[in-house]
PDB file of N, CA and C in Angstrom:
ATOM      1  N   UNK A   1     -11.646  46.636 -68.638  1.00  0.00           N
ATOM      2  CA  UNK A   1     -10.380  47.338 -68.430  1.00  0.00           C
ATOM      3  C   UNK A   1     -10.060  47.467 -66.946  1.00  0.00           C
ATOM      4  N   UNK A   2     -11.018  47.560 -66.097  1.00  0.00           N
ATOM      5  CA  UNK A   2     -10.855  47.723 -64.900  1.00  0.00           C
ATOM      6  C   UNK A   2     -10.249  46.418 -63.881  1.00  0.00           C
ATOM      7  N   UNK A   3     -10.355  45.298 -64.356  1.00  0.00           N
ATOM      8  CA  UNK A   3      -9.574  44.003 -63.724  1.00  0.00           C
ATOM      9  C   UNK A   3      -8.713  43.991 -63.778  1.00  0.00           C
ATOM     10  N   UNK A   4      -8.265  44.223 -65.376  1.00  0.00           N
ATOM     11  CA  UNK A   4      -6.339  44.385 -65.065  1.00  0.00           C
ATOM     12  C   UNK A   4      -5.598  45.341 -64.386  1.00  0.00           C
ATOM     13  N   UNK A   5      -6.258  46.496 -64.185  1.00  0.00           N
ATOM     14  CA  UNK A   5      -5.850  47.675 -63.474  1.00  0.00           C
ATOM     15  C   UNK A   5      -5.811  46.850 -62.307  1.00  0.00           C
ATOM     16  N   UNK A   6      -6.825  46.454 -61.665  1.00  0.00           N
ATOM     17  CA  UNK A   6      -6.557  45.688 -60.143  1.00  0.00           C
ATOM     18  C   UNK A   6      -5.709  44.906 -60.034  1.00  0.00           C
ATOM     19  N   UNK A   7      -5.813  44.148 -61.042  1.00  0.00           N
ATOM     20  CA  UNK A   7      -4.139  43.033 -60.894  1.00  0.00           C
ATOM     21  C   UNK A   7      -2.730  43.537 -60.882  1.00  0.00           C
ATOM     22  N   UNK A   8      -3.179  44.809 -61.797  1.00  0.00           N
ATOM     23  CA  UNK A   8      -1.935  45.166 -61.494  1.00  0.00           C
ATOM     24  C   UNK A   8      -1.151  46.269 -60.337  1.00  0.00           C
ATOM     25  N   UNK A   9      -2.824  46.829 -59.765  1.00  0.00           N
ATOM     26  CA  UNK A   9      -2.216  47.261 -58.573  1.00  0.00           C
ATOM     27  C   UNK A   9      -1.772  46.367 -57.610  1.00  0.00           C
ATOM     28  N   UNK A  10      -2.786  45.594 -57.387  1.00  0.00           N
ATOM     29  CA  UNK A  10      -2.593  44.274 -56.828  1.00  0.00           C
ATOM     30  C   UNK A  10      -1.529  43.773 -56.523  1.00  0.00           C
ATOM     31  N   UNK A  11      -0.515  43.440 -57.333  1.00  0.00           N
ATOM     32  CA  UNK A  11       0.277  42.548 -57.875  1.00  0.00           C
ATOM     33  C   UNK A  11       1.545  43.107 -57.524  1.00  0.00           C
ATOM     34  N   UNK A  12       1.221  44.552 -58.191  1.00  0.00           N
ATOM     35  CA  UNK A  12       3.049  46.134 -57.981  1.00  0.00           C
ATOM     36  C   UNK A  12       2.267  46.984 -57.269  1.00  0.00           C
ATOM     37  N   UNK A  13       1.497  46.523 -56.241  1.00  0.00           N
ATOM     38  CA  UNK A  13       1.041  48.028 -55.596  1.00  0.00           C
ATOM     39  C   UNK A  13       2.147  49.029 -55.130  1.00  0.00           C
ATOM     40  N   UNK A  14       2.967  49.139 -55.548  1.00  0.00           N
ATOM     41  CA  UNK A  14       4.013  50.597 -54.774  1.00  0.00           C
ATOM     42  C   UNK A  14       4.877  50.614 -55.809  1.00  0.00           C
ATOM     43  N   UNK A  15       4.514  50.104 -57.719  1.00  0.00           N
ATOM     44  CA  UNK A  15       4.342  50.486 -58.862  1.00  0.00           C
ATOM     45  C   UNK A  15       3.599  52.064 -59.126  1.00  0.00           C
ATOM     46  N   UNK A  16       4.341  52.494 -60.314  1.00  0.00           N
ATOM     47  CA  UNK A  16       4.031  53.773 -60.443  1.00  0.00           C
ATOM     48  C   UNK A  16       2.826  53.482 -61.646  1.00  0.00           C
ATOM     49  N   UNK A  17       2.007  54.521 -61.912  1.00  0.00           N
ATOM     50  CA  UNK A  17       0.806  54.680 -62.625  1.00  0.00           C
ATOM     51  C   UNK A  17       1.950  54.078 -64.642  1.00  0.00           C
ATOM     52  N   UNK A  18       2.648  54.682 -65.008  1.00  0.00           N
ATOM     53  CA  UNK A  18       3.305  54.704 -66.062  1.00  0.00           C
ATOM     54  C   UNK A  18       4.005  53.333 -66.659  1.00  0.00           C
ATOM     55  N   UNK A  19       4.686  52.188 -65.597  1.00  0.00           N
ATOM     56  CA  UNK A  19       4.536  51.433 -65.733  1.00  0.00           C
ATOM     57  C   UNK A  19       3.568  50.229 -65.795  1.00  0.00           C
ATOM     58  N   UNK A  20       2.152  50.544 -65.175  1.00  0.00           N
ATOM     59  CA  UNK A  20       1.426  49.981 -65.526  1.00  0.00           C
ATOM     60  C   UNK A  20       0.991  49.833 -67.271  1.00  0.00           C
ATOM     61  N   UNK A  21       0.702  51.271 -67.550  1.00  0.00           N
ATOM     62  CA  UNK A  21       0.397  51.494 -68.927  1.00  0.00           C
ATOM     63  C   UNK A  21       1.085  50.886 -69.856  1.00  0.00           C
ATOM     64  N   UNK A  22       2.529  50.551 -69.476  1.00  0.00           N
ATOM     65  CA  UNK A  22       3.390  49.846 -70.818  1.00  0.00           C
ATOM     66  C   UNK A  22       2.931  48.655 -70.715  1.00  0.00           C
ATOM     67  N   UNK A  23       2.485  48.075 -69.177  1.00  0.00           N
ATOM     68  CA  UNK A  23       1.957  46.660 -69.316  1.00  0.00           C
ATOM     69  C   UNK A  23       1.186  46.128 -70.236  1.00  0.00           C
ATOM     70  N   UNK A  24      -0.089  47.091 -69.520  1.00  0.00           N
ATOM     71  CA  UNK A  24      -1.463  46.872 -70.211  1.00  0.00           C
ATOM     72  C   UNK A  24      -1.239  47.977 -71.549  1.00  0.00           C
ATOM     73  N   UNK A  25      -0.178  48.127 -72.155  1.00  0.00           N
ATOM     74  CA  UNK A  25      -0.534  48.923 -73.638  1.00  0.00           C
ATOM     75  C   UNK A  25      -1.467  49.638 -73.705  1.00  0.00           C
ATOM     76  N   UNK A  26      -1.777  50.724 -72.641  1.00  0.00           N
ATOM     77  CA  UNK A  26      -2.467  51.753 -72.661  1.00  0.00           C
ATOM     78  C   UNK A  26      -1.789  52.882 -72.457  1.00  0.00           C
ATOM     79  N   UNK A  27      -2.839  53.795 -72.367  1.00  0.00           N
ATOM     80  CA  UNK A  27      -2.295  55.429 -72.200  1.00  0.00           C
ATOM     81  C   UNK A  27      -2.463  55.766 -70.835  1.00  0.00           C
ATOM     82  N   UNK A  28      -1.765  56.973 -70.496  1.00  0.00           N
ATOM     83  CA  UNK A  28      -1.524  56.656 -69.183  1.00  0.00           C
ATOM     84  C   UNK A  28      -3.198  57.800 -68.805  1.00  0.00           C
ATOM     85  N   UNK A  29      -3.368  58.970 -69.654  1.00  0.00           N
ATOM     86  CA  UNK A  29      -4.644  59.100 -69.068  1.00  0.00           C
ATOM     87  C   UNK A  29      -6.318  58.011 -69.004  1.00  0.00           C
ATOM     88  N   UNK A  30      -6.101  57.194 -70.052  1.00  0.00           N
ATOM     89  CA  UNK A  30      -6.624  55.955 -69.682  1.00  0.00           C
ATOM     90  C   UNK A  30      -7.031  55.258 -68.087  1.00  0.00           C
ATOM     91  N   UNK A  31      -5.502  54.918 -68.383  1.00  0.00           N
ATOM     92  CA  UNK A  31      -5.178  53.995 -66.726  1.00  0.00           C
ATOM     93  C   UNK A  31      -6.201  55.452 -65.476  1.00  0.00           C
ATOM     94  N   UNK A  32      -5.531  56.787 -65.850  1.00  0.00           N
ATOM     95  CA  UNK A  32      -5.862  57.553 -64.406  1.00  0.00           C
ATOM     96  C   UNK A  32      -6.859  57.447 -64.422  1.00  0.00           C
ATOM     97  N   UNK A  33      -7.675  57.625 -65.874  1.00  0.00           N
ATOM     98  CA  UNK A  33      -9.190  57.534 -65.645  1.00  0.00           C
ATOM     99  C   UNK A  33      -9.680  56.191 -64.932  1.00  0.00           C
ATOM    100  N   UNK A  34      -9.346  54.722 -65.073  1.00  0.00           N
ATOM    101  CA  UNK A  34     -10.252  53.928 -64.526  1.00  0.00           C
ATOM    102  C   UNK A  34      -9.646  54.010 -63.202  1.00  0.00           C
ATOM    103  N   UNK A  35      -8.269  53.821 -62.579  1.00  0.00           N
ATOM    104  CA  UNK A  35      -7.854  54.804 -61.487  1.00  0.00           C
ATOM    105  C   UNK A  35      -8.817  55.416 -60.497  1.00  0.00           C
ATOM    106  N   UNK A  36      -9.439  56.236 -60.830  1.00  0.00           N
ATOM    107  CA  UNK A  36     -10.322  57.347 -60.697  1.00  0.00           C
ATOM    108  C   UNK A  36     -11.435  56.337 -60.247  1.00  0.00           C
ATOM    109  N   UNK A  37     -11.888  55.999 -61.265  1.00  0.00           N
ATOM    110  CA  UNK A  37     -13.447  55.172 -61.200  1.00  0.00           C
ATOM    111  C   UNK A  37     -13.183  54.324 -60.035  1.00  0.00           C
ATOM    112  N   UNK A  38     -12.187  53.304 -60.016  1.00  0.00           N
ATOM    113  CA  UNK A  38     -11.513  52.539 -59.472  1.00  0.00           C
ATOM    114  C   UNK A  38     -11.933  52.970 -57.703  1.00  0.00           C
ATOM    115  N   UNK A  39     -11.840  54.315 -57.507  1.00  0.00           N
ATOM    116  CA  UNK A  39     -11.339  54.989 -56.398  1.00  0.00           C
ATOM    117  C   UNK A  39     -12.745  55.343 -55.850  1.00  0.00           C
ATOM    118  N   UNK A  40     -13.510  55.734 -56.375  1.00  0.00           N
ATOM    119  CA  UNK A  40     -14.784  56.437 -56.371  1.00  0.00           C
ATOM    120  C   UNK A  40     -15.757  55.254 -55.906  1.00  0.00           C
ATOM    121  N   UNK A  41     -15.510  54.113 -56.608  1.00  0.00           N
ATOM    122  CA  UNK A  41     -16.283  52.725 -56.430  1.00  0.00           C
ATOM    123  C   UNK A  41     -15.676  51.943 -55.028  1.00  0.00           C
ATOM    124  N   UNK A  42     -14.442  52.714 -54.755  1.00  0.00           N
ATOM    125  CA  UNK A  42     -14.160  52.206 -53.366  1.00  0.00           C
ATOM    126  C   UNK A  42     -13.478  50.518 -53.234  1.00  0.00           C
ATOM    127  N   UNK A  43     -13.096  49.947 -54.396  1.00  0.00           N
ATOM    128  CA  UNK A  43     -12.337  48.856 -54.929  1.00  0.00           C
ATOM    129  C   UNK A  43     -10.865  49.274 -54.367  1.00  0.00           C
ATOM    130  N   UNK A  44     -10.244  50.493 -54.890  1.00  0.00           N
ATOM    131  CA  UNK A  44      -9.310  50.423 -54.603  1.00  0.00           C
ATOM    132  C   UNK A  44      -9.014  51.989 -53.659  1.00  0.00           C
ATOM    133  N   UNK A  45      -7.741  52.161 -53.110  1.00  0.00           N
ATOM    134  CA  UNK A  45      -7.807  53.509 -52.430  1.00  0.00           C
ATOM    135  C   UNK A  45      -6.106  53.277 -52.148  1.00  0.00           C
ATOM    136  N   UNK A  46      -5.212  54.832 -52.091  1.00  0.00           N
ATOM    137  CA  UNK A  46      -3.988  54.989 -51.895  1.00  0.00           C
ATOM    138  C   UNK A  46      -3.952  55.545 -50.712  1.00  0.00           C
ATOM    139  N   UNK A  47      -2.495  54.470 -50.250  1.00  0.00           N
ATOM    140  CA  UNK A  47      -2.518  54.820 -48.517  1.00  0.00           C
ATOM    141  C   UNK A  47      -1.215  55.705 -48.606  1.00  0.00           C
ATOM    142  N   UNK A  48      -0.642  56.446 -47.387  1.00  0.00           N
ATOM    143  CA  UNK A  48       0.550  56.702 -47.317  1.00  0.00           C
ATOM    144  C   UNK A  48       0.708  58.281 -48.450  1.00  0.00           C
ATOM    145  N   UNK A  49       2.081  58.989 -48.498  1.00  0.00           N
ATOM    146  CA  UNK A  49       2.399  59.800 -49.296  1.00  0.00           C
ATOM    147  C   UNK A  49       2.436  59.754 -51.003  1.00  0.00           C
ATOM    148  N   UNK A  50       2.283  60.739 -51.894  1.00  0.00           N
ATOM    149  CA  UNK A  50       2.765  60.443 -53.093  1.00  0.00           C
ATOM    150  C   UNK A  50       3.670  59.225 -53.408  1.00  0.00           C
ATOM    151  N   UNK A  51       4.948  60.011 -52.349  1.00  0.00           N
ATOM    152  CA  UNK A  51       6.207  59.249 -53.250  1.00  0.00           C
ATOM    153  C   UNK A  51       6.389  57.926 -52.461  1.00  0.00           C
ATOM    154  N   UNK A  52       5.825  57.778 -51.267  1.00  0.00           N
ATOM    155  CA  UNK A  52       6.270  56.408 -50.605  1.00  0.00           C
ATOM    156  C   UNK A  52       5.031  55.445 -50.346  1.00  0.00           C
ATOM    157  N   UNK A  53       4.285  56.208 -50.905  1.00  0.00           N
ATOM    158  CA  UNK A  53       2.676  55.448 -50.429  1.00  0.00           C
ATOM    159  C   UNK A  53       2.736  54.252 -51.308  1.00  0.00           C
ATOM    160  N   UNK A  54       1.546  53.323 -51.241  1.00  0.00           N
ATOM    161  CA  UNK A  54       1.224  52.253 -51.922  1.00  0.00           C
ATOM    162  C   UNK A  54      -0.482  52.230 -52.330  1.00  0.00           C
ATOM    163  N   UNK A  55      -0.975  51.343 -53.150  1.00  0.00           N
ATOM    164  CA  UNK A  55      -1.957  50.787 -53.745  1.00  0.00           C
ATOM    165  C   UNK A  55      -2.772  49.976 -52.674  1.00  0.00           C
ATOM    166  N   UNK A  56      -3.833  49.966 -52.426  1.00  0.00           N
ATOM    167  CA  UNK A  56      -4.267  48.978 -51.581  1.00  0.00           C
ATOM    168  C   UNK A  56      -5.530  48.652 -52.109  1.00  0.00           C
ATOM    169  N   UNK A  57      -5.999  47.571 -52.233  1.00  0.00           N
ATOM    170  CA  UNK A  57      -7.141  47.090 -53.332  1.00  0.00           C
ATOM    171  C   UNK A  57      -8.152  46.378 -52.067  1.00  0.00           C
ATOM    172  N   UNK A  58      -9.444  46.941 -52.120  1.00  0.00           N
ATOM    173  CA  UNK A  58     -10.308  46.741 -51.035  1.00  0.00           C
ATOM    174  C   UNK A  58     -11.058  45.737 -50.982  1.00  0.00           C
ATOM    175  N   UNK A  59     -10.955  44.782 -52.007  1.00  0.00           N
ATOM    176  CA  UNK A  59     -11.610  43.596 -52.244  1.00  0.00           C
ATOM    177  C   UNK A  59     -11.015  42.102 -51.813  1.00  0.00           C
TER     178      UNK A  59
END
């Protein structure tokens, strides 16, 4: 589950969490959870503000 999350930050990084989920046909506490993991493992990390920030994938 966690690859497509990267592709798709990847891909729409300055995409909101909700449209991802319709992508990948998940739930959106799903997505926050690998999100989360995502973040913790240091793969991925958010730069910038809530509303104007972006996705930045560390790999």
């Amino acid at each position: 589950m966690t690859t497509p999350i990267v592709n798709e930050l990847d891909d729409t990084s300055k995409r909101i969490i909700e449209i991802i989920t319709e992508k990948l046909n998940s739930t959106i506490d799903s997505v926050r959870h690998y999100i989360n993991k995502l973040k913790k493992q240091n793969i991925i990390k958010h730069e910038g503000s809530t509303k104007a920030g972006k996705w930045v994938v560390m790999q």
